[in-house]
Protein backbone atom coordinates (compact mmCIF):
# COMPACT_ATOMS: atom_id res chain seq x y z
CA UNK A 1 -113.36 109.53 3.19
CA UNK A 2 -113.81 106.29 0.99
CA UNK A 3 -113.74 103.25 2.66
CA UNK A 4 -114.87 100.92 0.17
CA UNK A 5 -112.11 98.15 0.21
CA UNK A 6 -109.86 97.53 -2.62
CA UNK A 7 -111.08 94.50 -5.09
CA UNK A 8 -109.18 93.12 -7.89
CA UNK A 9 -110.89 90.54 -9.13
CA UNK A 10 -109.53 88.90 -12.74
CA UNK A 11 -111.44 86.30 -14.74
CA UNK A 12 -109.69 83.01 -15.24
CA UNK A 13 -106.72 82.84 -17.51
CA UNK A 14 -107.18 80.69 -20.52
CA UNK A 15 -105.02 77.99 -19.01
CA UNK A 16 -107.56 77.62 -16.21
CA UNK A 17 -110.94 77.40 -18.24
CA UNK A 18 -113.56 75.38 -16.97
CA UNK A 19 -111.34 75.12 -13.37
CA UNK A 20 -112.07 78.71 -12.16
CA UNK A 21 -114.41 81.36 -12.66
CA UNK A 22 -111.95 84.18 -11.06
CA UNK A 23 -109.28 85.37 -8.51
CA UNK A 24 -110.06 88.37 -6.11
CA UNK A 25 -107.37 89.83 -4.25
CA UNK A 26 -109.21 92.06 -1.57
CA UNK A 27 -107.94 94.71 1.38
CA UNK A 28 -109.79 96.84 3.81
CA UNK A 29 -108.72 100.23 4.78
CA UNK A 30 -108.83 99.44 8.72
CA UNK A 31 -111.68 101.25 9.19
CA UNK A 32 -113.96 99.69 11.02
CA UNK A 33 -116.99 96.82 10.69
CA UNK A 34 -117.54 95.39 7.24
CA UNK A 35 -120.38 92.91 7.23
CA UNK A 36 -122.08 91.44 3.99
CA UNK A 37 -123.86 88.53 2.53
CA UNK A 38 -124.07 85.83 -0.21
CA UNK A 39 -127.01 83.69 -1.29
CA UNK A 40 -125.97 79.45 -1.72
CA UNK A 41 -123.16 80.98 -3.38
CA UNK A 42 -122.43 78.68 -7.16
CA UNK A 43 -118.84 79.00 -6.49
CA UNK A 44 -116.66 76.75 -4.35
CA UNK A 45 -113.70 79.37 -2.81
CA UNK A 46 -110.38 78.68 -1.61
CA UNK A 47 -109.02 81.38 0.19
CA UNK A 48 -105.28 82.88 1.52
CA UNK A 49 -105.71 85.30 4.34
CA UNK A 50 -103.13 87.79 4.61
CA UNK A 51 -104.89 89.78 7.32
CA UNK A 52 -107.42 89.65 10.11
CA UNK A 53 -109.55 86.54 9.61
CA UNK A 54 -113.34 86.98 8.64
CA UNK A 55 -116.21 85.96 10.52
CA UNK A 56 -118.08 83.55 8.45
CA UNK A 57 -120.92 81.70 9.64
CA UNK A 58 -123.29 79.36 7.12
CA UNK A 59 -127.31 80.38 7.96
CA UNK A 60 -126.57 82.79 11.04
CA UNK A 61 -124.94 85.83 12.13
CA UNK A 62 -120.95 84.56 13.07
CA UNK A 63 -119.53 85.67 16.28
CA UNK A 64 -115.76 85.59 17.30
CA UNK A 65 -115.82 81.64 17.25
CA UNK A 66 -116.81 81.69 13.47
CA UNK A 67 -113.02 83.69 12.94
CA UNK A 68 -112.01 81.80 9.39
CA UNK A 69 -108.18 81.96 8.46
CA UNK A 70 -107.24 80.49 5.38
CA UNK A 71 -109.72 77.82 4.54
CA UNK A 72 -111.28 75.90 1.40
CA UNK A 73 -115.65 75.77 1.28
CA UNK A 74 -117.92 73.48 -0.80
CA UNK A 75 -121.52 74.46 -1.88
CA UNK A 76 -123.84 75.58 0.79
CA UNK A 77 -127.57 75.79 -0.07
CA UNK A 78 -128.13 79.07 1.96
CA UNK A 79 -126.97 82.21 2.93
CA UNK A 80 -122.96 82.59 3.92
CA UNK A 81 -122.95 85.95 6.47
CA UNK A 82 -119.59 87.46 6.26
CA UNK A 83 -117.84 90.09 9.04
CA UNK A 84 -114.12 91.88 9.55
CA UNK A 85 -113.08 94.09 11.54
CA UNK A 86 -112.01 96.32 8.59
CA UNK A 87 -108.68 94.54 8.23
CA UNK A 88 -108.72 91.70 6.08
CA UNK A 89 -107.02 91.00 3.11
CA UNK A 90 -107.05 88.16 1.37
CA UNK A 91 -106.85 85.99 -2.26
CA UNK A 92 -109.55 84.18 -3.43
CA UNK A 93 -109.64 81.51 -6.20
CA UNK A 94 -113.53 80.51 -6.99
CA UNK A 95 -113.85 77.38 -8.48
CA UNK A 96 -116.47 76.18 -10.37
CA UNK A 97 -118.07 72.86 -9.36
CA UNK A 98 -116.10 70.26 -12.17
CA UNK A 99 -112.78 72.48 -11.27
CA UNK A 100 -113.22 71.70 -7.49
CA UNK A 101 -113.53 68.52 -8.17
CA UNK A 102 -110.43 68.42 -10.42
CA UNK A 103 -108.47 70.47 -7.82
CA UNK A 104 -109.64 68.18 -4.66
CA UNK A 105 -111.01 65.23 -5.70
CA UNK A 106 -112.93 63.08 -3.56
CA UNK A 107 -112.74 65.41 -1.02
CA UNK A 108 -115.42 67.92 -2.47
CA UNK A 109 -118.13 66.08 -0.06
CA UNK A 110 -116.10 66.92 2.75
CA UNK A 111 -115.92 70.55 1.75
CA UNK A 112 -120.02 70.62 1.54
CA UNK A 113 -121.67 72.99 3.97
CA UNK A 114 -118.51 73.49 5.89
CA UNK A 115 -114.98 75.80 5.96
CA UNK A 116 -112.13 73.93 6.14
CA UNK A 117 -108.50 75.03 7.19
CA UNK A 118 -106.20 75.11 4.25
CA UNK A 119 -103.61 73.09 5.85
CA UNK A 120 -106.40 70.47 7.04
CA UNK A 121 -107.26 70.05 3.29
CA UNK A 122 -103.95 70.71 1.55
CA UNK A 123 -101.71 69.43 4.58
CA UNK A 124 -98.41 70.81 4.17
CA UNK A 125 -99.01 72.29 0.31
CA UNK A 126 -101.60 74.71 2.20
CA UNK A 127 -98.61 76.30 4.60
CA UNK A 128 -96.31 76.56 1.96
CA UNK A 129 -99.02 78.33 -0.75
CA UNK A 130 -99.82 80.54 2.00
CA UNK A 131 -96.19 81.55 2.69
CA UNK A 132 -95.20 81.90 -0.93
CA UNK A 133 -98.71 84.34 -1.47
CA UNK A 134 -97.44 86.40 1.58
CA UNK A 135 -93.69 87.12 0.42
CA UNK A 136 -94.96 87.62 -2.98
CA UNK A 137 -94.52 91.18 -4.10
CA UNK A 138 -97.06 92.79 -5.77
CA UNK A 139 -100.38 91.37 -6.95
CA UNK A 140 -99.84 89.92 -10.49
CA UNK A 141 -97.34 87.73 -8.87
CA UNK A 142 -99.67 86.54 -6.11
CA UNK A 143 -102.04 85.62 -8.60
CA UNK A 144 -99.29 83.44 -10.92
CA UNK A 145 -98.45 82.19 -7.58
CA UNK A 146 -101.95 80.89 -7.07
CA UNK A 147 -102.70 80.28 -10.68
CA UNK A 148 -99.83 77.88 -10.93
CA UNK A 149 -100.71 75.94 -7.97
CA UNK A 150 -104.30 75.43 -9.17
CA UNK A 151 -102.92 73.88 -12.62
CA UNK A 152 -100.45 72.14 -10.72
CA UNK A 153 -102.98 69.97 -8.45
CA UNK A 154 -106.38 69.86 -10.55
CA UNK A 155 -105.48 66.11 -11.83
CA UNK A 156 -108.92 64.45 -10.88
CA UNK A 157 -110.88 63.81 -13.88
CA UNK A 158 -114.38 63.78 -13.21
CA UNK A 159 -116.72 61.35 -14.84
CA UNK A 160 -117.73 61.94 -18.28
CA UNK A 161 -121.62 61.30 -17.03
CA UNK A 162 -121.73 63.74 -14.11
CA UNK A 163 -120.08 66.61 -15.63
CA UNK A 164 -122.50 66.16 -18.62
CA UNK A 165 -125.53 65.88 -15.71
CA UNK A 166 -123.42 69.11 -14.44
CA UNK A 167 -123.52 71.20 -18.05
CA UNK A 168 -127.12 70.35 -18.67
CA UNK A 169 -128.38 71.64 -15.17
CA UNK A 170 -126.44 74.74 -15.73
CA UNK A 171 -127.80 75.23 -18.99
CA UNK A 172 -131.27 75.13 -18.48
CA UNK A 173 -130.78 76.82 -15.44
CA UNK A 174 -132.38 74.35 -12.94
CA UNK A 175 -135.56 73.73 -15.27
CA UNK A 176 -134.80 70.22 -16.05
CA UNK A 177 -135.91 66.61 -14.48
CA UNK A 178 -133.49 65.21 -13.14
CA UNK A 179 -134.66 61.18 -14.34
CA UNK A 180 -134.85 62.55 -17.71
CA UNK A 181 -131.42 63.57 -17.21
CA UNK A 182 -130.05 60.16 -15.48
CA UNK A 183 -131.96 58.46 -18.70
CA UNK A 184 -129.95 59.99 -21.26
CA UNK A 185 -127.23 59.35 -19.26
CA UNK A 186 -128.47 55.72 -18.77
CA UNK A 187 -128.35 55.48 -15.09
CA UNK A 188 -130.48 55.07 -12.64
CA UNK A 189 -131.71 58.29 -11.18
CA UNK A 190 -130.46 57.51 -7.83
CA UNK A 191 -127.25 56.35 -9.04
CA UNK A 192 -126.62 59.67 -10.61
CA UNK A 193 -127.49 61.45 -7.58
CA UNK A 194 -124.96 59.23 -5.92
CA UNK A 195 -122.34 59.79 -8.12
CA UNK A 196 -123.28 63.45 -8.83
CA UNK A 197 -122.82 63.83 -4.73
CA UNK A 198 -119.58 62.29 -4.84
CA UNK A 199 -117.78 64.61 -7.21
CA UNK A 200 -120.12 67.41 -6.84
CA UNK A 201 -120.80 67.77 -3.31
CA UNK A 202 -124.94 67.97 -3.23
CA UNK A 203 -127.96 66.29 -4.68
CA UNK A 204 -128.10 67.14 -8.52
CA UNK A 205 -131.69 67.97 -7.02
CA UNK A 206 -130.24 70.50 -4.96
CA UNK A 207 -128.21 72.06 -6.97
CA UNK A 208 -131.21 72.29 -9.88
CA UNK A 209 -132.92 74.39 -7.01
CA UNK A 210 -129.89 76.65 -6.33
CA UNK A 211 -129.67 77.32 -10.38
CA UNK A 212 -133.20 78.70 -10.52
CA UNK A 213 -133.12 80.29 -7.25
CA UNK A 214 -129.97 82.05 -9.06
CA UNK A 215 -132.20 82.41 -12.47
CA UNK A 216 -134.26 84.19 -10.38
CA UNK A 217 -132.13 86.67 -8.86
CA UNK A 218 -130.62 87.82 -12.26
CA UNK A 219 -133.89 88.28 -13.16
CA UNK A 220 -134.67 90.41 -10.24
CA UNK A 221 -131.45 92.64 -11.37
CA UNK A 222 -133.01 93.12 -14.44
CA UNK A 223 -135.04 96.40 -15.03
CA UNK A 224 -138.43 95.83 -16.33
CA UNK A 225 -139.19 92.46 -14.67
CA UNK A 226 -143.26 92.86 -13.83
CA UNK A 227 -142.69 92.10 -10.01
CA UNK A 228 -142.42 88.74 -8.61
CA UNK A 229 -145.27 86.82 -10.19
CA UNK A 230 -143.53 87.14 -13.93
CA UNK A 231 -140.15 86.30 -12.43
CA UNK A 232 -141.49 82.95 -10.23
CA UNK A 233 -142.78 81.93 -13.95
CA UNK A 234 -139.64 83.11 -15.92
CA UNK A 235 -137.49 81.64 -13.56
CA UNK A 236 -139.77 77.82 -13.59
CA UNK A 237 -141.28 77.89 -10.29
CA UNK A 238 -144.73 76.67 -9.98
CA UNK A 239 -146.57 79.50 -8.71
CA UNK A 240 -144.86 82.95 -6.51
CA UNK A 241 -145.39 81.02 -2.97
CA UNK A 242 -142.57 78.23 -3.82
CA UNK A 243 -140.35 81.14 -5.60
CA UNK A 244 -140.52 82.89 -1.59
CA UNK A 245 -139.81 79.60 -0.13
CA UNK A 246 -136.50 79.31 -2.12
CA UNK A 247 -135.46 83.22 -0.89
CA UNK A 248 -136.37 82.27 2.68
CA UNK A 249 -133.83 79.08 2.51
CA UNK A 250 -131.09 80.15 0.38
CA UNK A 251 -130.50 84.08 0.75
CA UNK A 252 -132.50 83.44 4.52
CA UNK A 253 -134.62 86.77 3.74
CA UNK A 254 -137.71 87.54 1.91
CA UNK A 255 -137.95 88.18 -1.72
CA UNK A 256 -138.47 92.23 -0.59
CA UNK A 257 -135.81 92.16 1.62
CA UNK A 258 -133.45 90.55 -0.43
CA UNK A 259 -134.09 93.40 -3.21
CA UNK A 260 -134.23 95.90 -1.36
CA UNK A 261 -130.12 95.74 -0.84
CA UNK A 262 -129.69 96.23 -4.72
CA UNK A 263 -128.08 99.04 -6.04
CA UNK A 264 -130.73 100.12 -8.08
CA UNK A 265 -134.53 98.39 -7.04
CA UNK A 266 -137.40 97.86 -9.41
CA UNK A 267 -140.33 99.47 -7.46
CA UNK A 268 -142.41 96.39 -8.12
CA UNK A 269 -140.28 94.37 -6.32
CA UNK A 270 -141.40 96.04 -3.18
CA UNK A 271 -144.70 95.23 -3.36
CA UNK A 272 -146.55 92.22 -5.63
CA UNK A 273 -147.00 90.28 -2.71
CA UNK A 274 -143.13 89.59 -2.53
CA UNK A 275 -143.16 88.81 1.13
């Protein structure tokens, strides 16, 4: 019997570029415990539960007091552990960093490291989205339900200077200072990490180390990598001890470990001194 859940997941619409990276409608079958992982996830989500609530719990395993109903979550430099009891169902926008900030303003720091209720962070706007998602018939109008809210509230502009600081992180993948950054910019650096906090949610800093942590994991994926030493230097780290460091704090497992949940493994990657 197949239990693998049902996952729709569509990229953004043209009319949400740059705001949101997809929306996921997903259903279990009800047949028992679903557990799984992400690593500092890169994607803020804002999710409408239409079933039993997930266990989510930032950096340890959750328990019935981490049960998550529909909630909004910032950036969280580690590893998110995820659990149902094979009866959740739910729709998921992901934002992108700038598009969170469009969508909730000033309140991205609040989101940071933390999962907030949806009516806590939307007030009444939260119920009602909610309610219209779960009378909706049929999926393609959930998602123009969703999608039209999203356009509807992202009216924050973010500064000019941090989404540039933003663009040129994610473009070089991590692998660039950040004061050489805040001097093109001209700012101070810790001004820019100030103001890249408040709209952003962490440290550019931080996020520079989540971008090559990230760098590194698609190069893991890739077949042909020459084991952990050649990624640590593709990926910018200084040597293969600081590449483990970044696995132990962000996907809270060992570079081994961590691989050896892909669907298809690189034999190198369980040995080489991964850890």
């Amino acid at each position: 019997m197949d239990v693998t859940p049902d996952v729709i997941r569509r990229p953004a619409s043209p009319r949400l570029a740059r705001l949101v990276s997809s929306i996921s409608f997903y259903r279990e079958r009800g047949l028992g415990l679903v557990a799984f992982r992400h690593a500092a996830p890169l994607a803020l989500p804002l999710l409408v539960n239409l079933g039993t609530p997930f266990r989510i719990a930032l950096g340890h395993q959750p328990d019935m007091a981490d049960a998550r109903p529909s909630f909004a979550a910032g950036l969280f430099p580690g590893p998110v552990v995820i659990e149902s009891d094979g009866r959740a169902e739910c729709v998921q926008v992901d934002f992108t960093p700038l598009g969170a900030y469009r969508f909730f303003g000033g309140a991205v720091p609040d989101l940071t490291a933390r999962m907030v209720c949806l009516d806590d962070i939307l007030g009444r706007e939260g119920e009602n989205l909610r309610a219209r998602v779960a009378e909706a018939v049929g999926w393609q109008r959930r998602f123009e339900i969703v999608e039209d809210f999203v356009l509807r509230r992202a009216v924050h502009e973010p500064s000019p200077a941090v989404a540039f600081a933003l663009e040129t992180l994610w473009r070089g993948a991590g692998a660039v200072r950040i004061a050489y950054i805040a001097s093109d910019i001209g700012w101070s650096r810790k001004h820019l990490t100030r103001r890249f906090h408040d709209e952003i949610g962490v440290p550019p800093k931080t996020l520079a180390q989540m971008l090559r942590f990230h760098r590194a994991c698609a190069l893991a994926r890739t077949d042909g990598t020459g084991g952990w030493a050649a990624i640590a230097a593709d990926a910018g780290y200084a040597d293969q001890a600081h590449l483990a460091r970044d696995f132990r704090i962000f996907s809270g497992e060992t570079p081994t470990a961590w691989a050896a949940r892909l669907d298809v493994v690189d034999p190198r990657l369980m040995r080489d001194g991964g850890g």
